[in-house]
N, C-alpha and C. Protein backbone atom coordinates (compact mmCIF):
# COMPACT_ATOMS: atom_id res chain seq x y z
N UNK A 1 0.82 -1.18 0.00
CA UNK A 1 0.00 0.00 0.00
C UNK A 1 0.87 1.25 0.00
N UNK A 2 1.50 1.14 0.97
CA UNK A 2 3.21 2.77 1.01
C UNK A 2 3.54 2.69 -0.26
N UNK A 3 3.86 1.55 -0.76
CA UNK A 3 4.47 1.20 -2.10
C UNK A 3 3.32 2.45 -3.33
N UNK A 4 2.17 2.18 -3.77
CA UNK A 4 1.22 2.52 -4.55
C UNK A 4 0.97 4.10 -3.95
N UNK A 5 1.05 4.27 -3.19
CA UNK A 5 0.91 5.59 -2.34
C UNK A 5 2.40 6.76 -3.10
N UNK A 6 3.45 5.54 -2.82
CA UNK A 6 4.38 6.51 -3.14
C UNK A 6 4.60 6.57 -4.63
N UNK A 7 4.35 5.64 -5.43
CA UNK A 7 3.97 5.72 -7.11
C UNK A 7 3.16 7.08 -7.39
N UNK A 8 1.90 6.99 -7.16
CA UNK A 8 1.18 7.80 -7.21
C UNK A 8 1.77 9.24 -7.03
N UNK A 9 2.70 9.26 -5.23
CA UNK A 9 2.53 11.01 -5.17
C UNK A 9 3.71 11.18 -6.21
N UNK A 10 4.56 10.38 -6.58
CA UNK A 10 5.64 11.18 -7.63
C UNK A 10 5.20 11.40 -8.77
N UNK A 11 4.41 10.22 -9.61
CA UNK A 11 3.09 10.67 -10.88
C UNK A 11 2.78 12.09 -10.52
N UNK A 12 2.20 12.51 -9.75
CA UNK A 12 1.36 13.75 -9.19
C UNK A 12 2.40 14.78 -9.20
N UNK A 13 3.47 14.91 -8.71
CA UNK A 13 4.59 15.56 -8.95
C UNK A 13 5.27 15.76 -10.03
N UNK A 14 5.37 14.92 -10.69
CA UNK A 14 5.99 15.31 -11.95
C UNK A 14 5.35 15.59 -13.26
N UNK A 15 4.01 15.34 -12.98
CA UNK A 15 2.80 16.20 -13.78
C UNK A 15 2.91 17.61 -14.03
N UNK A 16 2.76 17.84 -12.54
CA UNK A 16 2.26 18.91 -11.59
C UNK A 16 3.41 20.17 -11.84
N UNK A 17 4.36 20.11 -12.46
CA UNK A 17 5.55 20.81 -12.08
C UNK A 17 6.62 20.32 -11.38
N UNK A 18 5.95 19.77 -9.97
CA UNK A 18 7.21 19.36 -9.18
C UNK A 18 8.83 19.14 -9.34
N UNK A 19 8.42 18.04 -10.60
CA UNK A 19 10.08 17.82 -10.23
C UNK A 19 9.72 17.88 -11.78
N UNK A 20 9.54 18.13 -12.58
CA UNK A 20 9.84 18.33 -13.94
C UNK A 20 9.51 19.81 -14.23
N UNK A 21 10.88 19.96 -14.93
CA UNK A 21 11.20 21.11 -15.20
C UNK A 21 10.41 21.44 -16.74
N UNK A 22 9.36 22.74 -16.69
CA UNK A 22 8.90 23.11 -17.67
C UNK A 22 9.47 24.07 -18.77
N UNK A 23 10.06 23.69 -19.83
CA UNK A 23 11.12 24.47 -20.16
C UNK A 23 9.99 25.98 -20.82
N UNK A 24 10.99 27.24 -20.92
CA UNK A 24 10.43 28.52 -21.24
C UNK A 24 10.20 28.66 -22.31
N UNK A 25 8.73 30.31 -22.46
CA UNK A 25 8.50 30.04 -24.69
C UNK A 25 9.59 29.98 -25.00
N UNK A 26 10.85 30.71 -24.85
CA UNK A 26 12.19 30.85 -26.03
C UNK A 26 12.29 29.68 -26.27
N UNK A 27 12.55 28.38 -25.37
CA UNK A 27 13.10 27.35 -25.72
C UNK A 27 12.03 26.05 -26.27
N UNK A 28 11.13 26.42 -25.96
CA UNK A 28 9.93 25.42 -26.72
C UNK A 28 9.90 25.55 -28.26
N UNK A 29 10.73 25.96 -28.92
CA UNK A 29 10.84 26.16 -30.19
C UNK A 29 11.03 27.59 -30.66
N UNK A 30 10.17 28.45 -30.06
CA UNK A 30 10.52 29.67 -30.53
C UNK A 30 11.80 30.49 -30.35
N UNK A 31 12.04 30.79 -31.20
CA UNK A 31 13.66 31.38 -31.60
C UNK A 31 13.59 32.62 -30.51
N UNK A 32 14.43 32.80 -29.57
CA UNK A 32 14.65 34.56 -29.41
C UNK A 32 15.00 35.21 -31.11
N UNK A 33 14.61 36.34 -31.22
CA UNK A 33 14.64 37.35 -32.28
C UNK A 33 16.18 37.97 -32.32
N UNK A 34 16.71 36.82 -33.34
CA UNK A 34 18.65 37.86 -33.43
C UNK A 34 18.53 39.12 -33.40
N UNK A 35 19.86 39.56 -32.49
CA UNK A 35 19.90 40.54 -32.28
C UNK A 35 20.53 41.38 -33.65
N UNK A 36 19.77 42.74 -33.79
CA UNK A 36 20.52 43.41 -35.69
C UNK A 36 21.89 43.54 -35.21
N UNK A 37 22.76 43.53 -35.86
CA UNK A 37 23.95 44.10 -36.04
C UNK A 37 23.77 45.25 -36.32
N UNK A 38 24.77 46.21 -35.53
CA UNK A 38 25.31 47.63 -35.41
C UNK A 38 25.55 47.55 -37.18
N UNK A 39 24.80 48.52 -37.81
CA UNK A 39 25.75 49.31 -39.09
C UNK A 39 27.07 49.35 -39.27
N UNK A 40 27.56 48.79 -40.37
CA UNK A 40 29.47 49.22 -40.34
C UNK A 40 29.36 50.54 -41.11
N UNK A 41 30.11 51.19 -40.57
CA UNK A 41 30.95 52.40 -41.39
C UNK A 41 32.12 52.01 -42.65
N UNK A 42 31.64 52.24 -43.54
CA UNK A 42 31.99 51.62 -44.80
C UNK A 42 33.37 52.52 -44.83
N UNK A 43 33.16 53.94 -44.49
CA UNK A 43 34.82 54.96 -44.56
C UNK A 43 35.43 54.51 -42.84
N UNK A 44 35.24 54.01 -42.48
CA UNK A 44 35.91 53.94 -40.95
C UNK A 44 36.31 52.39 -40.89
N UNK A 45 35.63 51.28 -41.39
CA UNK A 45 35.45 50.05 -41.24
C UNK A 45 37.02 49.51 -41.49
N UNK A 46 37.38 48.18 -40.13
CA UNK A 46 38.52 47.40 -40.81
C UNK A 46 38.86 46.54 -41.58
N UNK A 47 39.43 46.00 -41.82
CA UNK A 47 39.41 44.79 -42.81
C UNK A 47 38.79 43.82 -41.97
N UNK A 48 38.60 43.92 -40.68
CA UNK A 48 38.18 42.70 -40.25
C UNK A 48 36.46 42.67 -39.90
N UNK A 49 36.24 44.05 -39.69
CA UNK A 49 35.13 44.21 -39.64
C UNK A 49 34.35 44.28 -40.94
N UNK A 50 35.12 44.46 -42.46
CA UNK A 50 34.40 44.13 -43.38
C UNK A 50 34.44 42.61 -43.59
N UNK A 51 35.09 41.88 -42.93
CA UNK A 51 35.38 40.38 -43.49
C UNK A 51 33.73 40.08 -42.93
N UNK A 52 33.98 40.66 -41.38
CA UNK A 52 32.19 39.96 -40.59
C UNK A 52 31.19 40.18 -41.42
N UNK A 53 30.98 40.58 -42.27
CA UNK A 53 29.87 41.11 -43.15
C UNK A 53 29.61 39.94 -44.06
N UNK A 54 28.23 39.34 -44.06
CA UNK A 54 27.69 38.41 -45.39
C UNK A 54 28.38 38.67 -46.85
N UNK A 55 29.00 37.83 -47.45
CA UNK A 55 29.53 37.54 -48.71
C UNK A 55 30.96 38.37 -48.90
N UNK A 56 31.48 39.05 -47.58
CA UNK A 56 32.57 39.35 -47.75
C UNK A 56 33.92 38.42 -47.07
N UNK A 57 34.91 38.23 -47.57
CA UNK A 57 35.65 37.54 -47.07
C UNK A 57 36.98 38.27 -47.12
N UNK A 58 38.00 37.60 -45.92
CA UNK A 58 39.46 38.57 -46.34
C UNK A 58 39.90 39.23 -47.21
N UNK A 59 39.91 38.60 -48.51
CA UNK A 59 40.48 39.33 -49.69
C UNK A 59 39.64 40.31 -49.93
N UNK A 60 38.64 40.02 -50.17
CA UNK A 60 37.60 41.60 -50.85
C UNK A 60 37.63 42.73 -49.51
N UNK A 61 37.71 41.93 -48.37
CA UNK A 61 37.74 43.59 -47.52
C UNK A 61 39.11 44.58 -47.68
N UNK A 62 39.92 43.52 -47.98
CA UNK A 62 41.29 44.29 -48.33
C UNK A 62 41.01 44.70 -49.50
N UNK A 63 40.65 44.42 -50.51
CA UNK A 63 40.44 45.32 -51.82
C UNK A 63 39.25 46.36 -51.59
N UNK A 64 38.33 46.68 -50.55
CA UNK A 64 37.59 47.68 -49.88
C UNK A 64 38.30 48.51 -50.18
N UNK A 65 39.33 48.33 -48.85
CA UNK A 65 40.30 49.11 -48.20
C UNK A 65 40.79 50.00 -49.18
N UNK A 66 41.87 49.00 -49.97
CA UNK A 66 42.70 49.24 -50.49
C UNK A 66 41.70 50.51 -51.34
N UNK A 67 40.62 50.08 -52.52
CA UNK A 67 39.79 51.02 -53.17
C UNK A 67 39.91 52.32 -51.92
N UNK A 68 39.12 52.27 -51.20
CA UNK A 68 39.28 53.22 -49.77
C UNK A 68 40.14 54.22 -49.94
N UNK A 69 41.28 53.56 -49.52
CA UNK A 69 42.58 54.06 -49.51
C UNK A 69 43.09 54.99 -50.70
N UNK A 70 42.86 54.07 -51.73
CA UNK A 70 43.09 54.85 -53.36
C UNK A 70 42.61 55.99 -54.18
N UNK A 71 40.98 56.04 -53.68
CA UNK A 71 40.09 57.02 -54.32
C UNK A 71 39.48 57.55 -53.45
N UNK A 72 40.01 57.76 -51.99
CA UNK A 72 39.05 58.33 -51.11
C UNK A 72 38.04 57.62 -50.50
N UNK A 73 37.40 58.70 -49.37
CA UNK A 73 36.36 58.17 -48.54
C UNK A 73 35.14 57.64 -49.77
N UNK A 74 34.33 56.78 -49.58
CA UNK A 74 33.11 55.82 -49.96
C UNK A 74 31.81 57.63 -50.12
N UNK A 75 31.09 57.79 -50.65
CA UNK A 75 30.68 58.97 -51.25
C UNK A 75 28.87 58.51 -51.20
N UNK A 76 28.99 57.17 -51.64
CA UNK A 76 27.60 56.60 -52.19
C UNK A 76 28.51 55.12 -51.55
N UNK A 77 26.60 54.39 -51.22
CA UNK A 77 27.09 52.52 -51.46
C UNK A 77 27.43 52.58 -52.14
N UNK A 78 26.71 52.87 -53.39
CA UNK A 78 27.16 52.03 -54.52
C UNK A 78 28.42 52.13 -55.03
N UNK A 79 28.74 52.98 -55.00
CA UNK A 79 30.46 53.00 -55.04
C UNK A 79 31.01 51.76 -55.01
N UNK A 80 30.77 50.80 -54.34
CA UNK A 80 31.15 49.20 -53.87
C UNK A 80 31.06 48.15 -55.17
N UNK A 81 30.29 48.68 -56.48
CA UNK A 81 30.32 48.04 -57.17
C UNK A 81 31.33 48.65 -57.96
N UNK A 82 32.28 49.39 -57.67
CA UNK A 82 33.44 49.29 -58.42
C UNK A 82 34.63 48.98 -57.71
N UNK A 83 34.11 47.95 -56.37
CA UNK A 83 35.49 47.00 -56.09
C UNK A 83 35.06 45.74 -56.98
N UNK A 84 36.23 45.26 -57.19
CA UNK A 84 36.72 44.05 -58.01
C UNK A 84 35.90 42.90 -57.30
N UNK A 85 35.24 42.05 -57.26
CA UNK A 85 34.65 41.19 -56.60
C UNK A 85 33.15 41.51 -55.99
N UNK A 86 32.71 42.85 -56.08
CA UNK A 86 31.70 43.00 -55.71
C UNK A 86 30.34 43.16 -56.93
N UNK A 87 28.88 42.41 -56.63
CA UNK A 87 28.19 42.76 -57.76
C UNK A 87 26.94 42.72 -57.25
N UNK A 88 25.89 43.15 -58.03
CA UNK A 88 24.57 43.84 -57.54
C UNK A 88 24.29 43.12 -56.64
N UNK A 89 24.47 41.70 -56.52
CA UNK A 89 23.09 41.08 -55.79
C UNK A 89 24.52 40.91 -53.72
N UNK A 90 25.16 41.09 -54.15
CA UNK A 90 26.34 41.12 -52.73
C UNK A 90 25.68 43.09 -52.39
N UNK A 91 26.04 43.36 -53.35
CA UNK A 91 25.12 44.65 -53.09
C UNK A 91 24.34 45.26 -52.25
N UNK A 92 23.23 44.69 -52.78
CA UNK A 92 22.02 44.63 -51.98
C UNK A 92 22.04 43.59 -50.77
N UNK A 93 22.56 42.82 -50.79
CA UNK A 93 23.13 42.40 -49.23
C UNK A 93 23.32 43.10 -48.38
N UNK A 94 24.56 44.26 -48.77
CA UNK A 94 25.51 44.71 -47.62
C UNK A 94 24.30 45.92 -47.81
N UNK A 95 23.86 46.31 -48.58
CA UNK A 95 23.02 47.96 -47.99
C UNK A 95 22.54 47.79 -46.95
N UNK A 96 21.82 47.06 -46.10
CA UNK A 96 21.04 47.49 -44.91
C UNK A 96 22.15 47.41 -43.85
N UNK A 97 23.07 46.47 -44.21
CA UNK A 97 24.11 46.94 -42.87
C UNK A 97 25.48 47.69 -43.23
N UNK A 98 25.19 48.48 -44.09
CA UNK A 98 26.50 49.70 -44.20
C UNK A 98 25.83 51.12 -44.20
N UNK A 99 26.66 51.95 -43.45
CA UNK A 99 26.11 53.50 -43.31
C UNK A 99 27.40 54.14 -44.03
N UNK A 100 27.89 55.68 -44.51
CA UNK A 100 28.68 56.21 -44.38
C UNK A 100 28.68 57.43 -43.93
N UNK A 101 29.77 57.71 -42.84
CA UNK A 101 30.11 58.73 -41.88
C UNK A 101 30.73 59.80 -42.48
């Protein structure tokens, strides 16, 4: 009888909350909402901080730069389609996360 008694109250408990842990909305599937990334400054930006950027990788942030460096501060985005490796549709990628200062 103790035996069925004590079946029971842990059933009842671990229903209940007790000892099972109810996990939270974030983790029941729903995603927390990524956080945006800060804007890069396209005339201020490093090579490494252009590398973090979708479809850019080491070499093209150094040819940023280097463009940067060569013809002056960035004026317009679009300017970006006259680095070597860059083309409309990387483009329109990087516009929502590049500003210029």
């Amino acid at each position: 009888m103790r035996r069925i008694v004590l079946v029971l109250l842990l059933l009842g408990l671990s229903t209940s909350g007790g000892l099972c842990h109810e996990p939270s909305p974030a983790t029941k599937g729903e995603a927390a909402a990524p956080a945006a990334p800060a804007p890069v400054d396209l005339n201020a930006a490093s090579p490494e901080q252009l590398d973090a950027l979708p479809g850019i990788g080491p070499a093209l942030a150094a040819r940023i730069v280097a463009y940067r460096d060569e013809h002056g501060p960035f004026t317009k985005i679009e300017q970006l389609n006259d680095v070597k490796g860059i083309g409309a549709r990387t483009l329109e990628k990087l516009r929502p996360l590049l500003i210029l200062q």
